[in-house]
N, C-alpha and C. Protein backbone atom coordinates (compact mmCIF):
# COMPACT_ATOMS: atom_id res chain seq x y z
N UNK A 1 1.80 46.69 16.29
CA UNK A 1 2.64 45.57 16.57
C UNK A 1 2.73 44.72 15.30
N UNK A 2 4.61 44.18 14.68
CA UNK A 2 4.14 43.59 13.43
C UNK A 2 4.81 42.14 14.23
N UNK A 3 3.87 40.94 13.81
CA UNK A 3 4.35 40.07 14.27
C UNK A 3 4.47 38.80 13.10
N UNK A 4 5.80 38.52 12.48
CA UNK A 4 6.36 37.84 11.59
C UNK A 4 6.12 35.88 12.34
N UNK A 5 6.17 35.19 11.73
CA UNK A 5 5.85 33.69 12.15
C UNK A 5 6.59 33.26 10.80
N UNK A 6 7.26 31.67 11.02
CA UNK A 6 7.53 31.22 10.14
C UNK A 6 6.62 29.82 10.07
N UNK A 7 6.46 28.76 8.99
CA UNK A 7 5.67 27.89 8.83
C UNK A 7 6.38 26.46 9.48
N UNK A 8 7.54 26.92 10.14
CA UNK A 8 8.29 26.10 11.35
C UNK A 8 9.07 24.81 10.50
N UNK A 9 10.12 23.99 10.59
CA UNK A 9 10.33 22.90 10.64
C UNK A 9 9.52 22.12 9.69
N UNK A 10 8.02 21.50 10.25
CA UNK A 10 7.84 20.80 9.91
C UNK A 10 6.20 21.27 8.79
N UNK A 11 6.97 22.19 7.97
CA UNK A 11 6.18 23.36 7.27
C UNK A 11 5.42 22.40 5.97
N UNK A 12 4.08 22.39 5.93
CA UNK A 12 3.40 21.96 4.77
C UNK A 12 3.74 22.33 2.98
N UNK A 13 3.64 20.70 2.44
CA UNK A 13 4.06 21.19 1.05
C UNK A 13 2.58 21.19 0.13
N UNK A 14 2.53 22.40 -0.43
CA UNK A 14 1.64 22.42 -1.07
C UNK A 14 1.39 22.04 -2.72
N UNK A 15 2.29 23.21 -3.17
CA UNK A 15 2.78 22.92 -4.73
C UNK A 15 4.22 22.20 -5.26
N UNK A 16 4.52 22.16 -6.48
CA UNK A 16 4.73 21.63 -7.05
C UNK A 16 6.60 22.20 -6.64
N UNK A 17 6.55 23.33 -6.41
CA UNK A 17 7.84 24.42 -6.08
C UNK A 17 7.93 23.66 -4.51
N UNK A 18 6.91 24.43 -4.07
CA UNK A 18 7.51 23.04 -2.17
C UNK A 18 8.66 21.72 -2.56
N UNK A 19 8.15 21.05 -3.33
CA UNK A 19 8.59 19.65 -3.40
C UNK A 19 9.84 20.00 -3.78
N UNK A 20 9.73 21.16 -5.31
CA UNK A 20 11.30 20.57 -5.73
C UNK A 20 12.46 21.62 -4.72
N UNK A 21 12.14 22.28 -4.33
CA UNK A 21 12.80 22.95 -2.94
C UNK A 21 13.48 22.10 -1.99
N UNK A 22 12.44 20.99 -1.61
CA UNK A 22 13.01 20.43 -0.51
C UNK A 22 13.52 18.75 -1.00
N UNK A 23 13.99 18.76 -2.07
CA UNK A 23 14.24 17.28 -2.02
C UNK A 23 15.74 16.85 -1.70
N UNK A 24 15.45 15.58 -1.42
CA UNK A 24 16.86 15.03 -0.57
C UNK A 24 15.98 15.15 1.01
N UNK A 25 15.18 16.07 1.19
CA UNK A 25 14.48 15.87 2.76
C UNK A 25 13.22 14.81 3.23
N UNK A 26 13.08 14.65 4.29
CA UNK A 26 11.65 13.63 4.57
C UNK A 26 10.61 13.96 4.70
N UNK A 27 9.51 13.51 4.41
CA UNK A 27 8.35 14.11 4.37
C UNK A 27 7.44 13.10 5.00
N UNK A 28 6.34 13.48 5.57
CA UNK A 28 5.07 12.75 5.99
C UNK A 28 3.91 13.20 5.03
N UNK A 29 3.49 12.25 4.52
CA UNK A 29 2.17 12.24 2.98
C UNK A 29 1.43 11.52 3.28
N UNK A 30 -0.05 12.28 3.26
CA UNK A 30 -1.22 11.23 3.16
C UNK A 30 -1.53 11.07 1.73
N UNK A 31 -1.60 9.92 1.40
CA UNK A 31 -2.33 9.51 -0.14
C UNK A 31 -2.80 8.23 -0.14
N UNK A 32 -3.80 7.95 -0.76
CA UNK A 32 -4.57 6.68 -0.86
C UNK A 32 -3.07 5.41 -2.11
N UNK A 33 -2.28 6.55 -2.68
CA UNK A 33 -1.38 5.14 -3.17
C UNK A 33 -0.33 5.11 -2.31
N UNK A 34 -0.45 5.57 -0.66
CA UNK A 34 0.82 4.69 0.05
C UNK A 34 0.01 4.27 1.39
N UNK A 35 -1.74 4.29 0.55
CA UNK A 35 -2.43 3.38 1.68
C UNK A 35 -2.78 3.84 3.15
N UNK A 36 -2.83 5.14 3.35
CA UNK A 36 -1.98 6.10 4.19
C UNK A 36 -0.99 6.94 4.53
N UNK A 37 -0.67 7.43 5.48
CA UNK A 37 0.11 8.33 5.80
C UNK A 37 1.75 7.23 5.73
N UNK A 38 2.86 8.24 5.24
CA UNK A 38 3.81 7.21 5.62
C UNK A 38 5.27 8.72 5.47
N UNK A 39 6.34 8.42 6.01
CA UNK A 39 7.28 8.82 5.95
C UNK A 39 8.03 8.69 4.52
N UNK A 40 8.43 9.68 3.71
CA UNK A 40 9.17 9.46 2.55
C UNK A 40 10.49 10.27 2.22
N UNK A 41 10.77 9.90 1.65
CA UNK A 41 12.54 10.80 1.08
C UNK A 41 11.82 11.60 -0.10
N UNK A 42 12.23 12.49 -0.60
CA UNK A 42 11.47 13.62 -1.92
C UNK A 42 12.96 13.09 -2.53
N UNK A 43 12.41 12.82 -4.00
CA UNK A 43 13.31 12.04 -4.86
C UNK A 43 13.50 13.56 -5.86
N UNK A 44 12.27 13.92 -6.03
CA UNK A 44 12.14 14.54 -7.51
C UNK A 44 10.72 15.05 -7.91
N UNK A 45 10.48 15.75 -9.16
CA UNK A 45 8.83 15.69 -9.52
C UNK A 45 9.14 15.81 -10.84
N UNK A 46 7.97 15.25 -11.45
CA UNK A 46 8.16 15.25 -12.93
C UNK A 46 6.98 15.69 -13.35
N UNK A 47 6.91 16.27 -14.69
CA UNK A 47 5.37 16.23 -15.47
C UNK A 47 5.59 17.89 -15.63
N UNK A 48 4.44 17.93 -16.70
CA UNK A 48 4.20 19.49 -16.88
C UNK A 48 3.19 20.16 -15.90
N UNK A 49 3.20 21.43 -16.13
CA UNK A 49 2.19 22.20 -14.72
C UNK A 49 0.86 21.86 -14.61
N UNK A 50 0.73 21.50 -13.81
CA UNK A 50 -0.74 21.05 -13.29
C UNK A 50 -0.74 19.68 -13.47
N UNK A 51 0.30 18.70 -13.95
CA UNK A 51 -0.15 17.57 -14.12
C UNK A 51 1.47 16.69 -13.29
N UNK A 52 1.85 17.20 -12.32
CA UNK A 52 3.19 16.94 -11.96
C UNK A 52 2.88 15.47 -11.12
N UNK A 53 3.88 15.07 -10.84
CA UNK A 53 4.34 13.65 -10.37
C UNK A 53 5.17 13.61 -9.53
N UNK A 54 4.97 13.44 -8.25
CA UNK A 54 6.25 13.07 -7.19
C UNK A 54 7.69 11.98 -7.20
N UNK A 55 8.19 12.25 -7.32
CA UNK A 55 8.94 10.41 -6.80
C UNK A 55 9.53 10.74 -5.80
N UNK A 56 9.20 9.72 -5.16
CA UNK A 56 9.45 9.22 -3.39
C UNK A 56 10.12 8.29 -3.21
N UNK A 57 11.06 8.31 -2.24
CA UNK A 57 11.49 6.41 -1.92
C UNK A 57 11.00 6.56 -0.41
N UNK A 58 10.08 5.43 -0.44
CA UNK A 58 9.43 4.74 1.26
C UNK A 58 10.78 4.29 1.98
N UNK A 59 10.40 4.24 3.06
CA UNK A 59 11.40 3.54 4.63
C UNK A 59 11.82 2.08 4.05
N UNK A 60 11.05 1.48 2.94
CA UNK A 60 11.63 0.14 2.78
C UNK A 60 12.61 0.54 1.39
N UNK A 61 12.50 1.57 1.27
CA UNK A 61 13.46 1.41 -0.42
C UNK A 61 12.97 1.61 -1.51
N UNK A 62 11.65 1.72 -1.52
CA UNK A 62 11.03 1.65 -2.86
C UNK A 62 10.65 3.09 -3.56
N UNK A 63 11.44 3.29 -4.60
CA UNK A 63 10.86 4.02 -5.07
C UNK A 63 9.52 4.10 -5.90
N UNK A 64 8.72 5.34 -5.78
CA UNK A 64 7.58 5.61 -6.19
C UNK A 64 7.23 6.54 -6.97
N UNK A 65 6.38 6.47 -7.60
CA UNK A 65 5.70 7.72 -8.40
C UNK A 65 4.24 8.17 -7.76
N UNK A 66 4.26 9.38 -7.17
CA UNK A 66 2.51 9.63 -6.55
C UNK A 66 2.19 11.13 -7.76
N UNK A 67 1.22 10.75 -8.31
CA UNK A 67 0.50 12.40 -8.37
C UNK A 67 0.22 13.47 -7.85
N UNK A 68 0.76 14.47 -8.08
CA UNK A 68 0.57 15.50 -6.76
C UNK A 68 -0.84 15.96 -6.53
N UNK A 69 -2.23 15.59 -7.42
CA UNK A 69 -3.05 15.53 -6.87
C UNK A 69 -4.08 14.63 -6.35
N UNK A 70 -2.95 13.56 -5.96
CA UNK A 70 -3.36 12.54 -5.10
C UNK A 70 -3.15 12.59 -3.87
N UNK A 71 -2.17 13.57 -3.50
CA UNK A 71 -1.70 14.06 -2.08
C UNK A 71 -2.61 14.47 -1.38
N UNK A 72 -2.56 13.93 -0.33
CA UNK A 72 -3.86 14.80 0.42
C UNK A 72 -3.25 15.50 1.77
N UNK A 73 -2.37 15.38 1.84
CA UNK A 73 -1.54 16.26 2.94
C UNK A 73 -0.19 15.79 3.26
N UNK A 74 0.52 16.80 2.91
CA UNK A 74 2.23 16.69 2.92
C UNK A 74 2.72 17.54 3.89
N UNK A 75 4.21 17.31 4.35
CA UNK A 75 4.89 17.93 5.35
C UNK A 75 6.13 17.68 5.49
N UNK A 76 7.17 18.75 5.65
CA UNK A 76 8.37 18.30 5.94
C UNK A 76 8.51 17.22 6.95
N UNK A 77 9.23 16.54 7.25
CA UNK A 77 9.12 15.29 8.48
C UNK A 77 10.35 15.50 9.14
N UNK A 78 10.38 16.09 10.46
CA UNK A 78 11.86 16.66 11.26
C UNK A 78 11.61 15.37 12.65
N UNK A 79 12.92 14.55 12.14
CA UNK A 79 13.04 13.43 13.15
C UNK A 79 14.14 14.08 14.56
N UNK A 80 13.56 13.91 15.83
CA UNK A 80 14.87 14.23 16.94
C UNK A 80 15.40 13.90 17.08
């Protein structure tokens, strides 16, 4: 029996390729620089490999810069 699964909707971003894949989409991120978990827009990433940089804009507007290894758990964010 071969049984195929996909990582669904609301599929975890891990690297640096996740991010720039999905931007323009929303995401849910835990990181200690948004104080917690929070809903974000994927702006972009910047930096060379291994040392990359997110930019995000929060629910209020603000754009941000997070480190991607400040992330401590990312996810596409699929609103109903």
């Amino acid at each position: 029996m071969l049984e195929v699964s996909s990582p669904g909707i609301e599929r975890p971003l891990h690297k640096a390729a996740d991010w720039r894949r999905f931007v323009g989409q929303r995401a849910s991120v835990l990181s200690p620089a948004l104080q917690g978990r929070a809903e974000v827009e994927i702006l972009g990433v910047e930096g060379l490999d291994g040392a990359e940089t997110v930019v995000i804009r929060t629910a209020h507007g603000i754009e941000q810069r997070i480190a991607l290894a400040d992330v401590k758990d990312a996810r596409l964010a699929f609103t109903w």
